[in-house]
C-alpha atoms as a PDB file:
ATOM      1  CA  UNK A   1     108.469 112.314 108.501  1.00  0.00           C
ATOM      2  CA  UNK A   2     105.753 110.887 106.042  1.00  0.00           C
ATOM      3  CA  UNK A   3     102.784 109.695 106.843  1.00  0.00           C
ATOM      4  CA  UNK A   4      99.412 107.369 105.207  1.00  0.00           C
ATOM      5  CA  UNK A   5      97.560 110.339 103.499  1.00  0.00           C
ATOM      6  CA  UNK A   6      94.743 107.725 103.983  1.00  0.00           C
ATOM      7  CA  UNK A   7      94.434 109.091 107.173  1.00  0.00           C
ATOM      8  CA  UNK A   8      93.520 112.628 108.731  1.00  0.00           C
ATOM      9  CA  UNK A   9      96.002 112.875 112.552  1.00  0.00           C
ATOM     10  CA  UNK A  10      94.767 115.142 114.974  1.00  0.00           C
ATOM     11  CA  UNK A  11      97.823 114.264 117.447  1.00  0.00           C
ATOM     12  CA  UNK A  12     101.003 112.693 118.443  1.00  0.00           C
ATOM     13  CA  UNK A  13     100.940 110.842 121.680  1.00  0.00           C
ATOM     14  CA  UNK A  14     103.804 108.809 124.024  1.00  0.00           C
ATOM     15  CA  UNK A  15     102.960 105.676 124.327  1.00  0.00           C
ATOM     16  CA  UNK A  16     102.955 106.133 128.119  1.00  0.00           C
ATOM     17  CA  UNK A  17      99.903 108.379 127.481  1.00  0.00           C
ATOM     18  CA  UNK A  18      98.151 105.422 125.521  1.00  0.00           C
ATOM     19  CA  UNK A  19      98.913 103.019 128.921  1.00  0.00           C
ATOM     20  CA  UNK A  20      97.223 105.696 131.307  1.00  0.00           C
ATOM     21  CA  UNK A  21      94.513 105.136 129.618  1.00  0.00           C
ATOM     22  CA  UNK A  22      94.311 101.698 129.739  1.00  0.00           C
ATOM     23  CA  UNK A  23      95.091 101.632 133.276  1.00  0.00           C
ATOM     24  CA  UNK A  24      92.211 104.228 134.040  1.00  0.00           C
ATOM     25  CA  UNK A  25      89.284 102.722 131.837  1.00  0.00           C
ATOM     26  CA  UNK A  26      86.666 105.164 133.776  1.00  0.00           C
ATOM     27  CA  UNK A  27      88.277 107.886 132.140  1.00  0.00           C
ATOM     28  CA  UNK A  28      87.577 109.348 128.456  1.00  0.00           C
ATOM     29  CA  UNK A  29      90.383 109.768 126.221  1.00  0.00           C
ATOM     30  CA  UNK A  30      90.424 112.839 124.767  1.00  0.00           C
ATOM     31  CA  UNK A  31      92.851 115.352 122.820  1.00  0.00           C
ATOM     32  CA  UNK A  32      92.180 118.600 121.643  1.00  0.00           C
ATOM     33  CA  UNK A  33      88.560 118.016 122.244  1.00  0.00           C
ATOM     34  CA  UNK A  34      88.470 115.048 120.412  1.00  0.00           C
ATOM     35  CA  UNK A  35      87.597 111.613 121.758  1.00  0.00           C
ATOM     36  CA  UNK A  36      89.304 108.558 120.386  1.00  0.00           C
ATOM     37  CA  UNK A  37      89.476 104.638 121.088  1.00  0.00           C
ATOM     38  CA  UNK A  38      92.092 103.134 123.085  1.00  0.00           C
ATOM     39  CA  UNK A  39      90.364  99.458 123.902  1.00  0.00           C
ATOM     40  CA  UNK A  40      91.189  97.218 120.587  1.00  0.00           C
ATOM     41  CA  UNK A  41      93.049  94.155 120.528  1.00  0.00           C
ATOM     42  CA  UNK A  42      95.754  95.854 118.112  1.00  0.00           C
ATOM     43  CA  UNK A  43      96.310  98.395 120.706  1.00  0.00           C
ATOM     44  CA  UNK A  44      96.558  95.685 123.841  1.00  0.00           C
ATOM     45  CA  UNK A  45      98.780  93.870 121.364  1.00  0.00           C
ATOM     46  CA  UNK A  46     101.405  97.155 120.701  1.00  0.00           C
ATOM     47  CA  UNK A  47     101.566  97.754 124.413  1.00  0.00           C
ATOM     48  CA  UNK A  48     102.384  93.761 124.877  1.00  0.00           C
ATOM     49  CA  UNK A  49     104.861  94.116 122.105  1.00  0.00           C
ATOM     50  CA  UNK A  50     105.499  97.469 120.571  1.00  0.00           C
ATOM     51  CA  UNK A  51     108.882  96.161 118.356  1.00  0.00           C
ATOM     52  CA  UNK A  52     108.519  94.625 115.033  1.00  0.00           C
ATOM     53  CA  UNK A  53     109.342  90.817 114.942  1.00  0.00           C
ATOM     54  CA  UNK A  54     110.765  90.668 112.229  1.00  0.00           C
ATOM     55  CA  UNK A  55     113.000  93.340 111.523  1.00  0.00           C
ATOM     56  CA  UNK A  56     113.085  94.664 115.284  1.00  0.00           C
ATOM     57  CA  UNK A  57     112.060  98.329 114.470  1.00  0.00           C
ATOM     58  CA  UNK A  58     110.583  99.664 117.631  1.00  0.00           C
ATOM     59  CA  UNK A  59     107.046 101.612 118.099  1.00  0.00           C
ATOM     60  CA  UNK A  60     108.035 104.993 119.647  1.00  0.00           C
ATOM     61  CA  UNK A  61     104.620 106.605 119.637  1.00  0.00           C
ATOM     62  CA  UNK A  62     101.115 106.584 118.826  1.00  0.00           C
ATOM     63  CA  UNK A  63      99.383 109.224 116.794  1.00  0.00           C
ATOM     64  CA  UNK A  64      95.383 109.936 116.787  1.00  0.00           C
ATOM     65  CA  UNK A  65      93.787 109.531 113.370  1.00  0.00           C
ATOM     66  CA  UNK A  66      91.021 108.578 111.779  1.00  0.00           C
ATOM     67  CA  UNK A  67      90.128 107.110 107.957  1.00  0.00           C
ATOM     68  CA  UNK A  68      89.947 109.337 105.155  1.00  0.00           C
ATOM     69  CA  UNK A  69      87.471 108.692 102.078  1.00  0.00           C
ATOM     70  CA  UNK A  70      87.726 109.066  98.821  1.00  0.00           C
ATOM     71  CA  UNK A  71      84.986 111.617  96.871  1.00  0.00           C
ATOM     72  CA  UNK A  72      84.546 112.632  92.980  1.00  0.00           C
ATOM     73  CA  UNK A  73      85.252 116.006  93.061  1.00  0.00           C
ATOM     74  CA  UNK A  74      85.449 118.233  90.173  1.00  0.00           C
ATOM     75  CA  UNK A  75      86.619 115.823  87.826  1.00  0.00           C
ATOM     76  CA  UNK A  76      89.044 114.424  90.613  1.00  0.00           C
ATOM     77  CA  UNK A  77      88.917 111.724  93.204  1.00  0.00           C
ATOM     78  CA  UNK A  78      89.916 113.514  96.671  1.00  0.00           C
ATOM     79  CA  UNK A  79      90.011 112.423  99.980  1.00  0.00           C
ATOM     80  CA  UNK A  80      87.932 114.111 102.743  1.00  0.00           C
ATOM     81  CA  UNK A  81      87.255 113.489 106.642  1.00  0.00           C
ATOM     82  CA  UNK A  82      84.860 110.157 106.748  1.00  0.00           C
ATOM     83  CA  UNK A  83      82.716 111.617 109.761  1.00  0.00           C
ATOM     84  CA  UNK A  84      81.073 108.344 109.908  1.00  0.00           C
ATOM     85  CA  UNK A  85      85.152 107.115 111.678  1.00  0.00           C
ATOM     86  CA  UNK A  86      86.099 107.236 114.925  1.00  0.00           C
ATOM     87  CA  UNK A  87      89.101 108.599 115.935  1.00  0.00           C
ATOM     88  CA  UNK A  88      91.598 105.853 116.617  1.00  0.00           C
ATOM     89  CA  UNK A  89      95.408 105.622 117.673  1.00  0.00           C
ATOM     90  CA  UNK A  90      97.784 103.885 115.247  1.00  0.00           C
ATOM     91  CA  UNK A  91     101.171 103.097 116.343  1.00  0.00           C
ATOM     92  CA  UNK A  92     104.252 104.261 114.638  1.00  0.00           C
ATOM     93  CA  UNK A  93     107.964 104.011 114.576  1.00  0.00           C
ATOM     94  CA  UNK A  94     111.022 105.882 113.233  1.00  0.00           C
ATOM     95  CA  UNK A  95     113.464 104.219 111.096  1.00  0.00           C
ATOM     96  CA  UNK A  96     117.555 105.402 110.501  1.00  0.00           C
ATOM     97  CA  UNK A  97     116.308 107.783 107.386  1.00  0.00           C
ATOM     98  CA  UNK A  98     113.751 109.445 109.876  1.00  0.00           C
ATOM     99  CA  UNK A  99     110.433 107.833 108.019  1.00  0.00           C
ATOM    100  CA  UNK A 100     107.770 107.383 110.182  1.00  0.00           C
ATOM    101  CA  UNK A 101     106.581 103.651 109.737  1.00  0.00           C
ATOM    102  CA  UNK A 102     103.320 102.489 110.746  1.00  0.00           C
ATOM    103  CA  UNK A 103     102.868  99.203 112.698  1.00  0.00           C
ATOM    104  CA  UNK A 104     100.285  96.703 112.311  1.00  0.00           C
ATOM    105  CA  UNK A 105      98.637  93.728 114.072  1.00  0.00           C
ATOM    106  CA  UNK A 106      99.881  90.489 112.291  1.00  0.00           C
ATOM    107  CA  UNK A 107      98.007  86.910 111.977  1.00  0.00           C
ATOM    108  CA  UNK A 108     100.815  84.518 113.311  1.00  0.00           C
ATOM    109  CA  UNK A 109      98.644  82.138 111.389  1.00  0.00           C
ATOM    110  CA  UNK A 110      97.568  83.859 108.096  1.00  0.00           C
ATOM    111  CA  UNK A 111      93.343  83.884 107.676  1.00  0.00           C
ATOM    112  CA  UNK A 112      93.996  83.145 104.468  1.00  0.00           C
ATOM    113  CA  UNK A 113      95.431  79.645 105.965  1.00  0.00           C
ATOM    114  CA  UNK A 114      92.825  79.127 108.801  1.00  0.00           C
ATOM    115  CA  UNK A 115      93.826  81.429 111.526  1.00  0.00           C
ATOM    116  CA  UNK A 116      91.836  82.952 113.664  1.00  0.00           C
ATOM    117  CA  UNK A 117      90.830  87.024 115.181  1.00  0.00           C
ATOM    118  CA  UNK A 118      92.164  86.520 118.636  1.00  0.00           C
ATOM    119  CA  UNK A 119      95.244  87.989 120.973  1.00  0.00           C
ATOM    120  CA  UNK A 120      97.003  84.432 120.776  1.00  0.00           C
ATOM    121  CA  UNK A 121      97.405  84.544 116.719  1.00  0.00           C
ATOM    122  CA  UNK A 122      98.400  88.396 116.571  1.00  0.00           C
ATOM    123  CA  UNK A 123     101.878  89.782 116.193  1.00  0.00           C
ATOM    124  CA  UNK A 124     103.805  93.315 116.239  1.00  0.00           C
ATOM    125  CA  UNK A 125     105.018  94.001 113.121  1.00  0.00           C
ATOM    126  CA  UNK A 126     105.841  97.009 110.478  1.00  0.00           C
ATOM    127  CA  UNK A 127     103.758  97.574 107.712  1.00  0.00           C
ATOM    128  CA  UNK A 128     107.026  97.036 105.261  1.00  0.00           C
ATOM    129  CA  UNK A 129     107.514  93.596 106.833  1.00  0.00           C
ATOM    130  CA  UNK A 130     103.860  92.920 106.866  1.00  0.00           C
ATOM    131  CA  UNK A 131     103.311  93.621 103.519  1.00  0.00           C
ATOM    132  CA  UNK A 132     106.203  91.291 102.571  1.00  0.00           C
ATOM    133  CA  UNK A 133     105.016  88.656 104.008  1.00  0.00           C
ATOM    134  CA  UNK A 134     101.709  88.254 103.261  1.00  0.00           C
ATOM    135  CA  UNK A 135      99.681  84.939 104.132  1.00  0.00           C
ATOM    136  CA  UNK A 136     103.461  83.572 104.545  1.00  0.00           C
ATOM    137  CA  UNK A 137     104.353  81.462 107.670  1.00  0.00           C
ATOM    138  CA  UNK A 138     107.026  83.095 109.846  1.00  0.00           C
ATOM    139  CA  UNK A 139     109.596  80.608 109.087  1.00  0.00           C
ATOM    140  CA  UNK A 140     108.556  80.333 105.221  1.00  0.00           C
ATOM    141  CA  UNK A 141     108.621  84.295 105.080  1.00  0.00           C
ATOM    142  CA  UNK A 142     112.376  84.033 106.944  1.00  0.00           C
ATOM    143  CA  UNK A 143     113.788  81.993 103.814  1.00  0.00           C
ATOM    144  CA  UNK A 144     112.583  84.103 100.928  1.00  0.00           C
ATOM    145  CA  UNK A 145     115.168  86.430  99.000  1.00  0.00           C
ATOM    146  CA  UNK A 146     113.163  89.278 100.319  1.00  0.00           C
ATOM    147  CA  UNK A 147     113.975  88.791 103.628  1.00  0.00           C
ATOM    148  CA  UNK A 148     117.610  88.648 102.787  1.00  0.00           C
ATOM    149  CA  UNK A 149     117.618  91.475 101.475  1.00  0.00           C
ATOM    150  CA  UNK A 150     115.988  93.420 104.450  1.00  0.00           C
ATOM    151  CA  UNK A 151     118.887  94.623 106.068  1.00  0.00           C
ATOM    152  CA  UNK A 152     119.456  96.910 103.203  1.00  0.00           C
ATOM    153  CA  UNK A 153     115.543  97.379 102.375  1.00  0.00           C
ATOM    154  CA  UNK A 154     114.815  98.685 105.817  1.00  0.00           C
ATOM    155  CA  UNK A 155     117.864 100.128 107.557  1.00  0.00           C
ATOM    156  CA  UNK A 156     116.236  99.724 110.994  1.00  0.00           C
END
């Protein structure tokens, strides 16, 4: 399994652990000491919807991580814990080669092309599809040669 070396993971979590949490608000989540953030819109959206719309890969769990940043060291850029970041959960998915793949919240309706932060212009989807289709409408994103060629791009 890879993973965004962007990002420092303190844990792996099933996604029913993610929903107790949302169902039981008064409580503090917490693993290994180490309290993290469950109430975001990309996280109500992934328990909605936790299968990529495009290609169909399904979310299988959610790992707790926060943002690394990037410091001169010796010569060297090198990325170190930002204390300044929360700890968040990202959600993740497996595909046939065993790669973990990271899923993100989608604008249905690009920014880029007017479209606005809220739960009714979000979508599931995988950061390879995501990346693909940039500020691309759904159905303009479906006719592209890239998208053709997805089946043997992603092996989902």
């Amino acid at each position: 399994m890879s993973k965004d070396l962007s990002l420092e993971r303190v844990a792996v979590l099933p996604i029913t652990v993610i929903k107790f949490f949302i169902n039981n608000r008064n409580l503090t989540p917490r693993v290994e000491g180490i309290e993290f953030k469950v109430n975001s819109s990309r996280v109500y959206l992934f328990l909605k919807n936790s299968k990529c719309v495009f290609c169909g890969l399904q979310g299988t769990h959610f790992a707790v991580e926060r943002h690394l940043k990037k410091v001169p060291f010796n010569k060297q850029i090198v990325s170190v814990p930002d204390k300044d970041a929360g700890f968040h959960v990202n959600l993740y998915g497996i595909d046939k080669q065993g790669n973990e793949v990271l899923f993100t919240k989608d604008h249905i309706v690009a920014k880029a092309n007017g479209g606005g932060d809220r739960l009714s212009n979000y979508q599931t989807m995988c950061t390879r599809c995501n990346q693909k289709k940039g500020a691309l409408s759904m159905e303009d994103f479906a006719k592209t040669k890239t998208t053709i060629k997805r089946i043997g791009v992603f092996e989902v």
